[in-house]
Protein backbone atom coordinates (compact mmCIF):
# COMPACT_ATOMS: atom_id res chain seq x y z
CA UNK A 1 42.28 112.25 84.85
CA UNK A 2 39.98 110.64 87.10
CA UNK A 3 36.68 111.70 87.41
CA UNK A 4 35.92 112.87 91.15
CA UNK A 5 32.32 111.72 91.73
CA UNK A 6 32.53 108.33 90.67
CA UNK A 7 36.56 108.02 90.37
CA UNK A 8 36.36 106.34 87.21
CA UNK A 9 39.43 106.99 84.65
CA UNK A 10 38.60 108.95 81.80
CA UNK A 11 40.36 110.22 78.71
CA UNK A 12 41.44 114.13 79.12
CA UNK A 13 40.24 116.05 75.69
CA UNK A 14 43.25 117.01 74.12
CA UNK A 15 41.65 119.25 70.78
CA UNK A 16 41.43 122.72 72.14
CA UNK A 17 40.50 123.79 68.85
CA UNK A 18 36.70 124.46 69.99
CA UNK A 19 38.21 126.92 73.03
CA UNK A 20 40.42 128.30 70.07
CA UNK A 21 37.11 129.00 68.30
CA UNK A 22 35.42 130.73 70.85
CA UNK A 23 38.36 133.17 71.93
CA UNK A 24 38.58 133.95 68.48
CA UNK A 25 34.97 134.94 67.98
CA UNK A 26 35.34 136.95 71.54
CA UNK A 27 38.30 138.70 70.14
CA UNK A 28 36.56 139.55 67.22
CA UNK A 29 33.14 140.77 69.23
CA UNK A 30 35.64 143.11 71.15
CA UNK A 31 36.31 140.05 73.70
CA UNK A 32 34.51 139.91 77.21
CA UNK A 33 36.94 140.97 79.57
CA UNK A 34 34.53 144.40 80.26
CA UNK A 35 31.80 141.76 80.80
CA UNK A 36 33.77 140.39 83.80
CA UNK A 37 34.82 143.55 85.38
CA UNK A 38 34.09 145.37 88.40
CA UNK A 39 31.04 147.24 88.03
CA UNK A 40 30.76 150.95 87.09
CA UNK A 41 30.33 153.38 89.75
CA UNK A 42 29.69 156.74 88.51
CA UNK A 43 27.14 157.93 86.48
CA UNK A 44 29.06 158.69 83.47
CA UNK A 45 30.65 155.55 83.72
CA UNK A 46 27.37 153.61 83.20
CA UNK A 47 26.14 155.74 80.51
CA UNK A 48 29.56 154.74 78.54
CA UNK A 49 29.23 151.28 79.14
CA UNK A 50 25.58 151.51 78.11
CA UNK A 51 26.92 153.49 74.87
CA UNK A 52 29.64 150.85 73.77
CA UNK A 53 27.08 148.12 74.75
CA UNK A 54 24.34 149.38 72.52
CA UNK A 55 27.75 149.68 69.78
CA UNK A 56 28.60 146.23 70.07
CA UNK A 57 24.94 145.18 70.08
CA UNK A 58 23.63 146.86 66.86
CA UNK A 59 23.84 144.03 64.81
CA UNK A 60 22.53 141.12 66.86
CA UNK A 61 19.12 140.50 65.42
CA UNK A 62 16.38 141.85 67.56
CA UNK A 63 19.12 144.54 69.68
CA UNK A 64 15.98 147.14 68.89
CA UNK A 65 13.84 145.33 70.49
CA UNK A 66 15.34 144.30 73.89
CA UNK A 67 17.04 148.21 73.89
CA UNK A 68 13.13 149.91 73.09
CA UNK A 69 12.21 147.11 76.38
CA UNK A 70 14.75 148.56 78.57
CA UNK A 71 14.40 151.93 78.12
CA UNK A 72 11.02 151.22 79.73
CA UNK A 73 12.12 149.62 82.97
CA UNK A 74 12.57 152.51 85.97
CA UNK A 75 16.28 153.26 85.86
CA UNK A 76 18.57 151.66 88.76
CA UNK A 77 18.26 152.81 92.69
CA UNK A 78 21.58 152.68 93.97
CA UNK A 79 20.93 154.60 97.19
CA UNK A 80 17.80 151.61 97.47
CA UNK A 81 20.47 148.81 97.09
CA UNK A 82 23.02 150.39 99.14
CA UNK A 83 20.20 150.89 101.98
CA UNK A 84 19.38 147.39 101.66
CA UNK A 85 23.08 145.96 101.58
CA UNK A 86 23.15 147.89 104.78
CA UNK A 87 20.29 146.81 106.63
CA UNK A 88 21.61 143.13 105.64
CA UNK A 89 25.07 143.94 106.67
CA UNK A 90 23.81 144.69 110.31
CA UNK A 91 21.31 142.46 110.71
CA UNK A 92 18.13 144.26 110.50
CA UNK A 93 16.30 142.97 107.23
CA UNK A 94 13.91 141.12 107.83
CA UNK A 95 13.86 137.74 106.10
CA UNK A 96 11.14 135.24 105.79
CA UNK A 97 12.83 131.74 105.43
CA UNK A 98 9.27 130.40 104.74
CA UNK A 99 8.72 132.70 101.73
CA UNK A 100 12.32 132.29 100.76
CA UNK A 101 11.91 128.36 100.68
CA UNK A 102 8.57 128.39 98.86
CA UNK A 103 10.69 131.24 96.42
CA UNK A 104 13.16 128.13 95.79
CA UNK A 105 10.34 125.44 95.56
CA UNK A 106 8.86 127.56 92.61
CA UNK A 107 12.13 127.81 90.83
CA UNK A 108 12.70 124.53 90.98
CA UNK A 109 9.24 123.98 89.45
CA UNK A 110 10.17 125.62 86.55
CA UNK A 111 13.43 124.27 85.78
CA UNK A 112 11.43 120.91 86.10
CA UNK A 113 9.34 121.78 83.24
């Protein structure tokens, strides 16, 4: 395999027992495939996925706290996003590439650190 920034030759890992490892433990967890799908739309949708999240969760050491957290955050505003994917959509929100730039400098800042 060749390596395509600097096209140096190097040796292609062969021991897959480490990606083996991980499927296993992701099989075990009840895998991630619901991780990766399409989001839920309805509202009893999201209260199941919420209910076999907080299942799956219940024995990761502080679950209670990060759940008790949550619970505190205003629930989400889907009419809000879809008003906003809108207004994107045809042009009319109003962006600030100044603010957006100084957004990325900041970032950056902290990954620094």
């Amino acid at each position: 395999m060749t390596d395509s920034i600097s096209n140096n030759s190097r040796p292609v890992p062969t021991d897959l027992s480490p990606r083996k490892a991980l499927e296993k433990a992701a099989a075990k967890a009840g895998g991630f495939a619901g991780a990766i799908s399409t989001a839920p739309s309805s509202e009893a949708e999201i209260a199941a996925s919420r209910s076999a999240a907080a299942d799956r969760g219940a024995e990761v050491p502080g679950f209670k706290k990060i759940t008790e957290r949550l619970k505190k955050e205003p629930e989400f505003d889907r009419a809000k996003v879809d008003s906003i994917r809108q207004a994107i959509q045809n042009g009319q929100y109003p962006l600030n590439p100044r603010r957006i730039a100084e957004s990325f400098v900041a970032l950056e800042n902290l990954i620094a650190q």
